[in-house]
PDB file of N, CA and C in Angstrom:
ATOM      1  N   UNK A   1      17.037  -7.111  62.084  1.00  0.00           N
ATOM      2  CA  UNK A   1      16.018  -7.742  61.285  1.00  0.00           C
ATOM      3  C   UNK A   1      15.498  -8.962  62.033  1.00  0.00           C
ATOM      4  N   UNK A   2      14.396  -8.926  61.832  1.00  0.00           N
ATOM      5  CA  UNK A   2      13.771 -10.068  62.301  1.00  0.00           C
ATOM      6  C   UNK A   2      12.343 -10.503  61.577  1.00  0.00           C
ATOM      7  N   UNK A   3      12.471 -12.365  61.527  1.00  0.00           N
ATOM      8  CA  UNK A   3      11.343 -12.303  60.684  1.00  0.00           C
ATOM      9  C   UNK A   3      10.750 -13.908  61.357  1.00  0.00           C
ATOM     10  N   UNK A   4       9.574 -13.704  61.442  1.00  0.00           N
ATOM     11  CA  UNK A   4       8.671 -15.158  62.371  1.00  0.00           C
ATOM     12  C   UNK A   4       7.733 -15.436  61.336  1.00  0.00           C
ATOM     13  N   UNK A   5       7.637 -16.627  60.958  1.00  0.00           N
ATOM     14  CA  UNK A   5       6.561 -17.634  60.363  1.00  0.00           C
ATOM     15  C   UNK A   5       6.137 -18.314  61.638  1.00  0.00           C
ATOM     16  N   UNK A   6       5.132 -18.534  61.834  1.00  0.00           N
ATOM     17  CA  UNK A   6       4.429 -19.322  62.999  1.00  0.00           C
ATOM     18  C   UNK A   6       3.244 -20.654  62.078  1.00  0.00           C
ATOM     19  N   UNK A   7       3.194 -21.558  62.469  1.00  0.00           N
ATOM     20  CA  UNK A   7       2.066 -22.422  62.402  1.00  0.00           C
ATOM     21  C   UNK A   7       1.908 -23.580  63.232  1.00  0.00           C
ATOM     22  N   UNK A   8       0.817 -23.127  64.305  1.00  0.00           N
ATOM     23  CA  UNK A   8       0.274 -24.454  65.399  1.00  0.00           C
ATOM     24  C   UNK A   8       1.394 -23.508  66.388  1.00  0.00           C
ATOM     25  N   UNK A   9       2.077 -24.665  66.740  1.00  0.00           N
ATOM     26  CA  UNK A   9       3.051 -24.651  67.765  1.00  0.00           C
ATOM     27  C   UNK A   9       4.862 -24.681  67.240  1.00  0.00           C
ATOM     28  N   UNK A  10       4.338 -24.394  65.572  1.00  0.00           N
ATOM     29  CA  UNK A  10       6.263 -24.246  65.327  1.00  0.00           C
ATOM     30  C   UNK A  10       5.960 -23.271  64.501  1.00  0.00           C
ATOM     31  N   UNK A  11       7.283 -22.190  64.838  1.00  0.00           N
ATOM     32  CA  UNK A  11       7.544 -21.182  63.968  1.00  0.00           C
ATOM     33  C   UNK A  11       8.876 -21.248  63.491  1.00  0.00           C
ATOM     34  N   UNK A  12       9.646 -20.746  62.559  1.00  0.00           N
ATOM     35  CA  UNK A  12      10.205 -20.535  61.427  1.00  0.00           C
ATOM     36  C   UNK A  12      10.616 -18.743  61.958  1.00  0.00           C
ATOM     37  N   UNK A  13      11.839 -18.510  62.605  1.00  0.00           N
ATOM     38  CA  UNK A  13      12.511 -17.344  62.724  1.00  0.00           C
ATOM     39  C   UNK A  13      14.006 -17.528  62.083  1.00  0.00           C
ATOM     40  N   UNK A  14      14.119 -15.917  61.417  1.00  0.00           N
ATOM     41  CA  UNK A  14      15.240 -15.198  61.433  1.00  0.00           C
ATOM     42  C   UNK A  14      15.561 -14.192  61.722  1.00  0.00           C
ATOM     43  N   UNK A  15      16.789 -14.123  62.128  1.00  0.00           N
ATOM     44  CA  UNK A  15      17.218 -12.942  63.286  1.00  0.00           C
ATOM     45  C   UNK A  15      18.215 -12.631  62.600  1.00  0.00           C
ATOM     46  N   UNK A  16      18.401 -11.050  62.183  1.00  0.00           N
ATOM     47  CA  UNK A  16      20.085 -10.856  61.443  1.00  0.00           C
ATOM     48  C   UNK A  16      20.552  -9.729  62.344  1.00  0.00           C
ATOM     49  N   UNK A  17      21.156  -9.496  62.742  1.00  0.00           N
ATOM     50  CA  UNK A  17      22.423  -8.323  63.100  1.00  0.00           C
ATOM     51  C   UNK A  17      22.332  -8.922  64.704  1.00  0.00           C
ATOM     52  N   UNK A  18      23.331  -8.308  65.581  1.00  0.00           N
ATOM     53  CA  UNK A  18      23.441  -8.142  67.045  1.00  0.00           C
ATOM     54  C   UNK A  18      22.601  -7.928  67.388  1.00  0.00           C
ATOM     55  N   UNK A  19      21.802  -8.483  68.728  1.00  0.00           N
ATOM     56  CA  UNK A  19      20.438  -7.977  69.202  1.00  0.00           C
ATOM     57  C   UNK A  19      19.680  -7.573  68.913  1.00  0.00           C
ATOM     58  N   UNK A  20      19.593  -8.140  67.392  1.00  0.00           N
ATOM     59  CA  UNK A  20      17.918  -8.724  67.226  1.00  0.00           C
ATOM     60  C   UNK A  20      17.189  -9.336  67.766  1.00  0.00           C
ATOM     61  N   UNK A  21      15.787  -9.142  68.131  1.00  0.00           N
ATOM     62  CA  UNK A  21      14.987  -9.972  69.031  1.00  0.00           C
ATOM     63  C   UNK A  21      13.723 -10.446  68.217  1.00  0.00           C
ATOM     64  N   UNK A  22      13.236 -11.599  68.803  1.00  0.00           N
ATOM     65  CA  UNK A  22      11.827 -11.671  68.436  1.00  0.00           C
ATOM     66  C   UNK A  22      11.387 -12.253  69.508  1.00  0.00           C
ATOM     67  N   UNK A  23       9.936 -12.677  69.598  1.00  0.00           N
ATOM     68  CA  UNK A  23       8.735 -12.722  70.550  1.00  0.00           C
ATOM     69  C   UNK A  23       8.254 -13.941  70.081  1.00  0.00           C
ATOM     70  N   UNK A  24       8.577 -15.522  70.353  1.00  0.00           N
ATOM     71  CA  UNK A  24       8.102 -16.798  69.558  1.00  0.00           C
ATOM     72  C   UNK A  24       7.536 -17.420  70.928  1.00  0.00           C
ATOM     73  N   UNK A  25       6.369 -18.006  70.336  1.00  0.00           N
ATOM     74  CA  UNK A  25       5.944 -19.098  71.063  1.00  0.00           C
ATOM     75  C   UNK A  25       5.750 -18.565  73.118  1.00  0.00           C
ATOM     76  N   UNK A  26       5.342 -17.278  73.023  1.00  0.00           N
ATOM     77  CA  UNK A  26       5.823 -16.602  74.421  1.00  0.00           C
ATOM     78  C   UNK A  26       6.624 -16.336  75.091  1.00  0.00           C
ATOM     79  N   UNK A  27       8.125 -16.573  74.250  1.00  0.00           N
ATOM     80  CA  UNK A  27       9.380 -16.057  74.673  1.00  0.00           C
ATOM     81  C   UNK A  27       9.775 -15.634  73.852  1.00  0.00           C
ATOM     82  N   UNK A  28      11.168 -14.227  74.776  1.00  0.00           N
ATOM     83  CA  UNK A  28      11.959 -13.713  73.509  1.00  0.00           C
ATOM     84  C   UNK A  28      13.000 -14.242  73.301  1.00  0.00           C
ATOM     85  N   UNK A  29      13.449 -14.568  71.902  1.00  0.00           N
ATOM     86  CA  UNK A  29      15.026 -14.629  71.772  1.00  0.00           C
ATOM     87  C   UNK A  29      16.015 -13.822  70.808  1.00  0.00           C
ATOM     88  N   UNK A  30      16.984 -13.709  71.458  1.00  0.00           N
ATOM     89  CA  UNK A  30      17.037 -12.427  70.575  1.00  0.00           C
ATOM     90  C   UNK A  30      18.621 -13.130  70.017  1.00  0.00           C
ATOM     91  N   UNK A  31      19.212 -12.908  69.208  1.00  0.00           N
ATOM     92  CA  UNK A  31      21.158 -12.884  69.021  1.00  0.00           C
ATOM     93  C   UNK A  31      21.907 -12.137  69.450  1.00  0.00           C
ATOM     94  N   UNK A  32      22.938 -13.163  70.033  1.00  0.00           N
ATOM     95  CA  UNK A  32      23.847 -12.418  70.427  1.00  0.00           C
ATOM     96  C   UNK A  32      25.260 -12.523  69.555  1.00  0.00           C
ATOM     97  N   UNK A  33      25.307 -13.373  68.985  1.00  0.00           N
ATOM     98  CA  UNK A  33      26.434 -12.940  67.842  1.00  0.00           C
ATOM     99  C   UNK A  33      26.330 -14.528  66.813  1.00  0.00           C
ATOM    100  N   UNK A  34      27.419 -14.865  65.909  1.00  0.00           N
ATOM    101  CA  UNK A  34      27.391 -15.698  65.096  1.00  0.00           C
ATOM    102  C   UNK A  34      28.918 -16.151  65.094  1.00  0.00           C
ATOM    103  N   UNK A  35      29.518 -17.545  64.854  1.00  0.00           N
ATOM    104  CA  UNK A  35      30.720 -17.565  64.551  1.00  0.00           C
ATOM    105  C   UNK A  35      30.824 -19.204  63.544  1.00  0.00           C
ATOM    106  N   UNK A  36      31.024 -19.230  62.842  1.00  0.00           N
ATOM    107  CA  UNK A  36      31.338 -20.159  61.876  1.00  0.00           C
ATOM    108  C   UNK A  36      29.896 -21.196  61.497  1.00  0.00           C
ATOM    109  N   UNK A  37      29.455 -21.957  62.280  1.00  0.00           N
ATOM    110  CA  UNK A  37      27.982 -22.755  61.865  1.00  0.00           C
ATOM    111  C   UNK A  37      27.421 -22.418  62.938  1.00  0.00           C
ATOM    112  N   UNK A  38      27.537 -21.678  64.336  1.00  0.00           N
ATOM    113  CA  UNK A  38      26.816 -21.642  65.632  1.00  0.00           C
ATOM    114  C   UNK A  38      26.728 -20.283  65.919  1.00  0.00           C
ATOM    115  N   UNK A  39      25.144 -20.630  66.254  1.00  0.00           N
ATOM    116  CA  UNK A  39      25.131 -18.597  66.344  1.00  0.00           C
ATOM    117  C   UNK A  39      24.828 -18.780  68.213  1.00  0.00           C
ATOM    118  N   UNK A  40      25.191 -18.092  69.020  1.00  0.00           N
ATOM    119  CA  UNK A  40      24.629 -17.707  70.426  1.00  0.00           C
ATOM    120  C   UNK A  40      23.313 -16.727  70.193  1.00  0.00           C
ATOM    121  N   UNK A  41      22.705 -17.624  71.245  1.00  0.00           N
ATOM    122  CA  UNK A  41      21.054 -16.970  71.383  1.00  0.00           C
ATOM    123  C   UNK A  41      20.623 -16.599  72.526  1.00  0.00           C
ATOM    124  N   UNK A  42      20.012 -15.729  72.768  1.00  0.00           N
ATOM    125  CA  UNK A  42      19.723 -15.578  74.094  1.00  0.00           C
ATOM    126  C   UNK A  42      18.194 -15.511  74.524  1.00  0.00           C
ATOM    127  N   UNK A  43      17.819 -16.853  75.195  1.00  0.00           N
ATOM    128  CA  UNK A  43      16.240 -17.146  75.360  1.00  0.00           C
ATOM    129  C   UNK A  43      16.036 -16.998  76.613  1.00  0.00           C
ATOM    130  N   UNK A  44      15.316 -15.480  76.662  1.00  0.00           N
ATOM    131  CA  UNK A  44      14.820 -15.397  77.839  1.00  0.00           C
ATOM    132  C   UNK A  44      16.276 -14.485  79.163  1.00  0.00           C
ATOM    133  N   UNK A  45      16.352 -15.159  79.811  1.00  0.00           N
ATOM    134  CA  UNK A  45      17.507 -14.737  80.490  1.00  0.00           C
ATOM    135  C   UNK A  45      18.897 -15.728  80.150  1.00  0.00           C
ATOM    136  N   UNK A  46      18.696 -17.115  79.067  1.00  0.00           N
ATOM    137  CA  UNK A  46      20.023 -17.807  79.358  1.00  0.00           C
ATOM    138  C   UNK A  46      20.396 -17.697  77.697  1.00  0.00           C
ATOM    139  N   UNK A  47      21.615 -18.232  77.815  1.00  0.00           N
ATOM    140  CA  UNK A  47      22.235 -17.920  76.352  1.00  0.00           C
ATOM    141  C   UNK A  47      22.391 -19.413  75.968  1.00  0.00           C
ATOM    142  N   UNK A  48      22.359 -19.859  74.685  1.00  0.00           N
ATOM    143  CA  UNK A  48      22.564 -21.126  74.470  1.00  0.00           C
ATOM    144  C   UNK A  48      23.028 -21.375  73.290  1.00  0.00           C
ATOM    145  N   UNK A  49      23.575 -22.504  72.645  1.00  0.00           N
ATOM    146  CA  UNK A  49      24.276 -22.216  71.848  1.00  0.00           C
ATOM    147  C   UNK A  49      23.814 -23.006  70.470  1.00  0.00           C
ATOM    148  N   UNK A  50      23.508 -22.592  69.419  1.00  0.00           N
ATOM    149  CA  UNK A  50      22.920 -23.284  68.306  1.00  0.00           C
ATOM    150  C   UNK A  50      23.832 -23.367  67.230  1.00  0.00           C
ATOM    151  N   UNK A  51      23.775 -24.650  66.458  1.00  0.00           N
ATOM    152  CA  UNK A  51      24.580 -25.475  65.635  1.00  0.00           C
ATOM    153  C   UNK A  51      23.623 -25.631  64.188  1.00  0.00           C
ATOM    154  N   UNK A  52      24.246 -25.845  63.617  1.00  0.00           N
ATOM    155  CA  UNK A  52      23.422 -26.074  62.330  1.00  0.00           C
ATOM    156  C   UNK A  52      23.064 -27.519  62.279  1.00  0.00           C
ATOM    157  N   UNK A  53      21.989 -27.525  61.761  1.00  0.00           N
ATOM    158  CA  UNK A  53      21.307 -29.147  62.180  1.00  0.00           C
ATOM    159  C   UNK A  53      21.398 -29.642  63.767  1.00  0.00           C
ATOM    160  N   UNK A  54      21.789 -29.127  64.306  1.00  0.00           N
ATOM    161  CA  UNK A  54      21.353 -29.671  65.987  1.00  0.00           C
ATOM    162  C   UNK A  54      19.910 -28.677  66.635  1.00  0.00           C
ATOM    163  N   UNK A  55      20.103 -29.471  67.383  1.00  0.00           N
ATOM    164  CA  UNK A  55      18.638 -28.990  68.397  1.00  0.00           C
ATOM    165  C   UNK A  55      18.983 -29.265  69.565  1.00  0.00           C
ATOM    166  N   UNK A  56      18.498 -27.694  70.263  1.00  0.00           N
ATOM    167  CA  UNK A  56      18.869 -27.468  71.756  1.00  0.00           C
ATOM    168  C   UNK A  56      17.710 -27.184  71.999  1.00  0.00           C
ATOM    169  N   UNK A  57      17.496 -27.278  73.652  1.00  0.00           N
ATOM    170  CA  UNK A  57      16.484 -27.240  74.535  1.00  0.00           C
ATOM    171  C   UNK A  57      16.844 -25.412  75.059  1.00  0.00           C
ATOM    172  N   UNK A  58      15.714 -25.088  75.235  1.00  0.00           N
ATOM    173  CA  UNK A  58      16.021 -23.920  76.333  1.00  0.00           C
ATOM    174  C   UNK A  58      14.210 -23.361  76.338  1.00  0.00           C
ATOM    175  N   UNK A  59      14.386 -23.024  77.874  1.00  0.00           N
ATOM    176  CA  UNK A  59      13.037 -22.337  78.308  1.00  0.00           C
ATOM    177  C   UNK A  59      11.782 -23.479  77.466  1.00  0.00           C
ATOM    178  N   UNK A  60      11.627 -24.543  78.031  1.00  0.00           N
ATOM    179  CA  UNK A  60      10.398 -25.254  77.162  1.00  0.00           C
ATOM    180  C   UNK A  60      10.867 -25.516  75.931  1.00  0.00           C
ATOM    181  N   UNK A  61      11.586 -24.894  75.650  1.00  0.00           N
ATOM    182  CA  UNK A  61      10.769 -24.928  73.769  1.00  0.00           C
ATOM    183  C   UNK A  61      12.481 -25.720  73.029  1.00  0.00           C
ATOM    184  N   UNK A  62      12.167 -26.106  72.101  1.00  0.00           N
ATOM    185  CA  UNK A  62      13.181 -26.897  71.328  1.00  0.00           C
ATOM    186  C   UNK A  62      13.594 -26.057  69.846  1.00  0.00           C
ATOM    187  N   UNK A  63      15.100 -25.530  69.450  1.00  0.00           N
ATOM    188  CA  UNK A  63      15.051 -25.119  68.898  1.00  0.00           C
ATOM    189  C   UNK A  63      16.529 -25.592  67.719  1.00  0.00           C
ATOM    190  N   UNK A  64      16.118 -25.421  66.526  1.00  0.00           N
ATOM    191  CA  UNK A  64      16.359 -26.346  65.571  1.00  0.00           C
ATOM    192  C   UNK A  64      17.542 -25.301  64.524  1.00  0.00           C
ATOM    193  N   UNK A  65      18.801 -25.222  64.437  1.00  0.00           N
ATOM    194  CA  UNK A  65      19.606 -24.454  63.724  1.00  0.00           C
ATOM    195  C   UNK A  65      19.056 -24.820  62.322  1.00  0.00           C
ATOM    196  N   UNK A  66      19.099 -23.866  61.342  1.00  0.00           N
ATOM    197  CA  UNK A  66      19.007 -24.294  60.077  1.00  0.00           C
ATOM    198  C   UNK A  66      19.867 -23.416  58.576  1.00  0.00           C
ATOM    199  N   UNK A  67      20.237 -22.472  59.378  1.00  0.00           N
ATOM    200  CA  UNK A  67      21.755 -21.636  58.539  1.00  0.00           C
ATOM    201  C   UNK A  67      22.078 -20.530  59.730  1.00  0.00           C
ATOM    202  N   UNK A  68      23.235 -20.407  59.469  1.00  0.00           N
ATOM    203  CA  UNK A  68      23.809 -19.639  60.812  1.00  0.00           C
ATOM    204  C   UNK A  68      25.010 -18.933  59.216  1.00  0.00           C
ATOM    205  N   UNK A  69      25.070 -17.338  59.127  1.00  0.00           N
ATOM    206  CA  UNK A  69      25.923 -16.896  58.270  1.00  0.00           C
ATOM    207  C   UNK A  69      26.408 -15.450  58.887  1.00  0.00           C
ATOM    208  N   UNK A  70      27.146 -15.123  58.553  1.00  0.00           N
ATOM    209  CA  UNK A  70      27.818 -13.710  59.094  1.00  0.00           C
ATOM    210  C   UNK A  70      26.329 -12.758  59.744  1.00  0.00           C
ATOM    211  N   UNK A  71      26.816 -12.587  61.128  1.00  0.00           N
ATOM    212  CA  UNK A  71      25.825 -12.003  61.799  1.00  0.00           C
ATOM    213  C   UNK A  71      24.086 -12.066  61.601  1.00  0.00           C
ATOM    214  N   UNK A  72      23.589 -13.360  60.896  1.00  0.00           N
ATOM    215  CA  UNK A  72      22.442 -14.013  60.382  1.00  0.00           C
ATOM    216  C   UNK A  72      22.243 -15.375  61.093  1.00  0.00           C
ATOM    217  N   UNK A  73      20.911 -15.344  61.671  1.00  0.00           N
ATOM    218  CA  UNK A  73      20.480 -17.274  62.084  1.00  0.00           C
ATOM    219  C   UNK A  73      19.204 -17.162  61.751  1.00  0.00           C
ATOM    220  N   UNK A  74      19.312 -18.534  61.105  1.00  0.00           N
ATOM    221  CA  UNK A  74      17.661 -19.268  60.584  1.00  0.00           C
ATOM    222  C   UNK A  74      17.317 -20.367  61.945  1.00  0.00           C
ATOM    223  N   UNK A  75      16.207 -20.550  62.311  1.00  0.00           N
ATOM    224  CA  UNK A  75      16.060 -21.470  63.299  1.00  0.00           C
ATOM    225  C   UNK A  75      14.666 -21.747  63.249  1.00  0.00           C
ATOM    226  N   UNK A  76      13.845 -23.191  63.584  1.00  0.00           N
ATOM    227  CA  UNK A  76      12.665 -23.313  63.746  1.00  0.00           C
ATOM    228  C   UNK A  76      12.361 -24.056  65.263  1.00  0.00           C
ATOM    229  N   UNK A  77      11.337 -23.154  65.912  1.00  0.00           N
ATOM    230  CA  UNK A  77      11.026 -23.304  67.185  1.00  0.00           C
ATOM    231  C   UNK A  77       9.314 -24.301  67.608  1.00  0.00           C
ATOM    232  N   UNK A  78       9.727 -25.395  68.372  1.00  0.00           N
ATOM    233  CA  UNK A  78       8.903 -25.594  68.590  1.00  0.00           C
ATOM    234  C   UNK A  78       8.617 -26.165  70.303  1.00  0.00           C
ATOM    235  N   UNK A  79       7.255 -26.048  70.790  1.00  0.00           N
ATOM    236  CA  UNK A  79       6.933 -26.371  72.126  1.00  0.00           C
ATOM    237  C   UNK A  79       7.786 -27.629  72.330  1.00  0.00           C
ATOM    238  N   UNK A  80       8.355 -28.069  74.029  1.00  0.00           N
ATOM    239  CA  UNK A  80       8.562 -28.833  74.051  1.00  0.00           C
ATOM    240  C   UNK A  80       9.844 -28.864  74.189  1.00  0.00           C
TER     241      UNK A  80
END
């Protein structure tokens, strides 16, 4: 499953099961799994690791945890 809200330059994705992907902001990121508040993501070719309420950098773009639940991540992406 996968689901993108976009507006301007920030979108609003969720990604549920194993390698789910989506297509944001001109990159893909897809999941690679989930474990307690941090789901692993994989943007582009690198994997990185997202926290609930933190924000990581990867490929340009800044991306913002916002629920991470059994094989499920909410995240909002923006340039930058």
């Amino acid at each position: 499953m996968s689901l993108v809200s976009c507006s301007g330059d920030s979108c609003s994705v969720t990604l549920g099961g194993s390698g789910a992907r989506a297509h944001v902001l001109g990159t893909t990121i897809g999941l690679t799994g989930t474990d307690g508040d941090r789901a692993t993501l994989r943007v582009e070719d690198r994997d990185v690791s997202c926290t609930v309420g933190r924000t990581t950098s990867a490929g340009g773009l800044q991306l913002t945890c916002t629920e991470v639940a059994d094989g499920r991540v909410a995240f909002t992406v923006t340039r930058g």
